[in-house]
Protein backbone atom coordinates (compact mmCIF):
# COMPACT_ATOMS: atom_id res chain seq x y z
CA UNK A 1 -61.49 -7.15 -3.40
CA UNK A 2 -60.07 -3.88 -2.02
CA UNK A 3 -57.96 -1.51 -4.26
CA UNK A 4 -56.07 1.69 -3.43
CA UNK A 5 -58.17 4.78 -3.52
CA UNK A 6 -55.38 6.05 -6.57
CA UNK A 7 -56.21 3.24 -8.68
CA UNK A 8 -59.23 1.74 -10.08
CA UNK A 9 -58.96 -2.17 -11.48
CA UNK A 10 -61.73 -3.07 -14.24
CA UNK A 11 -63.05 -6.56 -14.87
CA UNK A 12 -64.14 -6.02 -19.13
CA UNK A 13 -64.55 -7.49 -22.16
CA UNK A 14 -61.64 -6.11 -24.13
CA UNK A 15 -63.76 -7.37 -27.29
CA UNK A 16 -66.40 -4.60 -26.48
CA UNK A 17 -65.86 -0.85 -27.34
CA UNK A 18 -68.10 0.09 -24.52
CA UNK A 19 -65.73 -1.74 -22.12
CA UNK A 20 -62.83 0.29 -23.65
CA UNK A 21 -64.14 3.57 -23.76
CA UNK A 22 -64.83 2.55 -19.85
CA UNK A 23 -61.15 1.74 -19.90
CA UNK A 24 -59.82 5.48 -21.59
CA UNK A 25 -62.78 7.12 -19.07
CA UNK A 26 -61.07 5.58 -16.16
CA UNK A 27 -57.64 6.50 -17.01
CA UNK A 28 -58.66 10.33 -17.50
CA UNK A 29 -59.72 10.03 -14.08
CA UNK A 30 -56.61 8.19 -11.67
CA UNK A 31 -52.96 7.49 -12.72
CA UNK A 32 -53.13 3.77 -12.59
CA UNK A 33 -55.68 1.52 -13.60
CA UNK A 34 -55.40 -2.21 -13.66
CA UNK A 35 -57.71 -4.17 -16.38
CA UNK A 36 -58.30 -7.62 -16.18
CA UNK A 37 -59.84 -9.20 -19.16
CA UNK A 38 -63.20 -11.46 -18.97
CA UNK A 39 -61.71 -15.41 -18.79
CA UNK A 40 -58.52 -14.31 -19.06
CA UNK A 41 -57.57 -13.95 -15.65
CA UNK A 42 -58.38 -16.29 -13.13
CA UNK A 43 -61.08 -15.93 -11.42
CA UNK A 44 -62.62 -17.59 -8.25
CA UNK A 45 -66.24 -17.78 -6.43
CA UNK A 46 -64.74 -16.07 -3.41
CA UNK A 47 -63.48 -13.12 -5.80
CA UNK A 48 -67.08 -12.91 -7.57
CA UNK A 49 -68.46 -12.93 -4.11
CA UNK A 50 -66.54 -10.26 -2.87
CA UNK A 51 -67.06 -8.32 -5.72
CA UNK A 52 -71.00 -8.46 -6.35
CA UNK A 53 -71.24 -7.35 -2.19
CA UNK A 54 -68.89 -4.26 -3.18
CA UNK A 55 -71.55 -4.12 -6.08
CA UNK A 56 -74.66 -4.81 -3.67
CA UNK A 57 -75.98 -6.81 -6.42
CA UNK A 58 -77.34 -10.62 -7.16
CA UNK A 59 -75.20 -12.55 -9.42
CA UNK A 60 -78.12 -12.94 -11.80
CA UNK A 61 -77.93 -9.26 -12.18
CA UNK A 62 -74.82 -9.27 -14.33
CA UNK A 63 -76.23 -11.81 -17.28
CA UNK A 64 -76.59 -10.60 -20.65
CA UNK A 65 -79.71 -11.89 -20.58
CA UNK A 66 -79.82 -10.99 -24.82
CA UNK A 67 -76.57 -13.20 -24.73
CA UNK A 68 -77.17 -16.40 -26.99
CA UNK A 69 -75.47 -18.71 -24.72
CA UNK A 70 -78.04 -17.26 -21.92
CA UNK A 71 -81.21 -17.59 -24.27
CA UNK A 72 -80.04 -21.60 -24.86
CA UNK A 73 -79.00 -22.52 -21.40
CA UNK A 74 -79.83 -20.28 -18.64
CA UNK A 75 -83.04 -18.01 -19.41
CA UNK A 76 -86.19 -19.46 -17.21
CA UNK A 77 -84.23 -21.20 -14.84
CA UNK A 78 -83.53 -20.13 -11.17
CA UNK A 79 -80.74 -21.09 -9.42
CA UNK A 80 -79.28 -20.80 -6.06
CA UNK A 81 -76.71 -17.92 -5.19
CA UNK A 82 -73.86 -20.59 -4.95
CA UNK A 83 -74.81 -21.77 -8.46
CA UNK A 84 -75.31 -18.46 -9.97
CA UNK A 85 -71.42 -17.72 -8.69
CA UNK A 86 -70.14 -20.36 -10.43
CA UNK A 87 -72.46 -19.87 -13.47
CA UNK A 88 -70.45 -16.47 -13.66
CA UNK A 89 -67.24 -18.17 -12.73
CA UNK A 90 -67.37 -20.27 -15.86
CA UNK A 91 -68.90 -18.13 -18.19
CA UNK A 92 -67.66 -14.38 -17.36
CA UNK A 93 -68.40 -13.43 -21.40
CA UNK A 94 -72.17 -13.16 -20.13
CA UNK A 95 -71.30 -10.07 -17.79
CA UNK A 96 -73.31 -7.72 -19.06
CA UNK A 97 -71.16 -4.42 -18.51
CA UNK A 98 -67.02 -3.87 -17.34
CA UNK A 99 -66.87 -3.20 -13.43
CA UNK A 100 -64.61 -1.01 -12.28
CA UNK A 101 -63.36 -1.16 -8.52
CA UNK A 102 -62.26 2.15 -6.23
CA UNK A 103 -61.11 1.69 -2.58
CA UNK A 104 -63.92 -0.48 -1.51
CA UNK A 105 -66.09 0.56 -3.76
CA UNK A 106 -67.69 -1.16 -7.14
CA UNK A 107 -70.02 -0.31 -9.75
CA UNK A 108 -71.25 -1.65 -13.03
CA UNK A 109 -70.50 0.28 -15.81
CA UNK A 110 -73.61 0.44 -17.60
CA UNK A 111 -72.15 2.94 -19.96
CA UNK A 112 -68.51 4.25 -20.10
CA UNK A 113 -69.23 7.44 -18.15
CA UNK A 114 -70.24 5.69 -15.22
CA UNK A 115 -66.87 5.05 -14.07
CA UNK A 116 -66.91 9.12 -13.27
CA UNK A 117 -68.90 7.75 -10.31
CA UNK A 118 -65.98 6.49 -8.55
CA UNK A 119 -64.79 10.03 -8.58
CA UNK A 120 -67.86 12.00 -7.00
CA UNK A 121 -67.26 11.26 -3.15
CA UNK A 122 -63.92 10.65 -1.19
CA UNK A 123 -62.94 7.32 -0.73
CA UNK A 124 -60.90 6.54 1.80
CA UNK A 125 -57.38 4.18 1.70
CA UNK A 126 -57.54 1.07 3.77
């Protein structure tokens, strides 16, 4: 997923104060941000996999591995990239942390300030 350089878009847990202080950080930093809240927005294995290579990250990466639903059904097993996609397709409450997209550009927001990152180089419109 590509955004405008003037706008970041931010895939949270509106549940989470973390993910909303992520939200207020991001709109101190560009005009318009767009927010799309965890399973309630569609979302699609071609969209996760567009997003984790902006991210340059393994879908397993994103779990909550503390999450209860992961400790029950997911921790020890391994799973193929394919199934890991859909694992997060089906269950995006086990994200771990709101991502926020610039331009080309995606990071997980491991704590609200981190969103400051999308600030710290020029990122081009295309």
């Amino acid at each position: 997923m590509k955004t405008n350089s003037r706008e970041i878009v931010i895939y949270y847990n509106p549940e989470s104060s973390r993910d909303r202080k992520t939200v207020a950080h991001a709109q101190g930093l560009v005009s318009h941000v767009r927010t799309y809240a965890y399973g309630k927005t569609p979302s699609t294995k071609t969209s996760w996999q567009t997003i984790l290579k902006s991210l340059d990250m393994h879908p397993k990466e994103l779990m909550n591995k503390a999450d209860p639903y992961y400790q029950a059904n997911i921790k020890g097993r391994e799973f193929s990239k394919d199934h890991w996609l859909r694992v997060i397709e089906h269950n995006p409450g086990l994200i771990k942390a709101p991502i926020a997209i610039r331009g080309k550009k995606a990071i997980l927001c491991n704590s609200a300030p981190d969103v400051y990152k999308l600030s710290l180089e020029p990122i081009a419109n295309h």
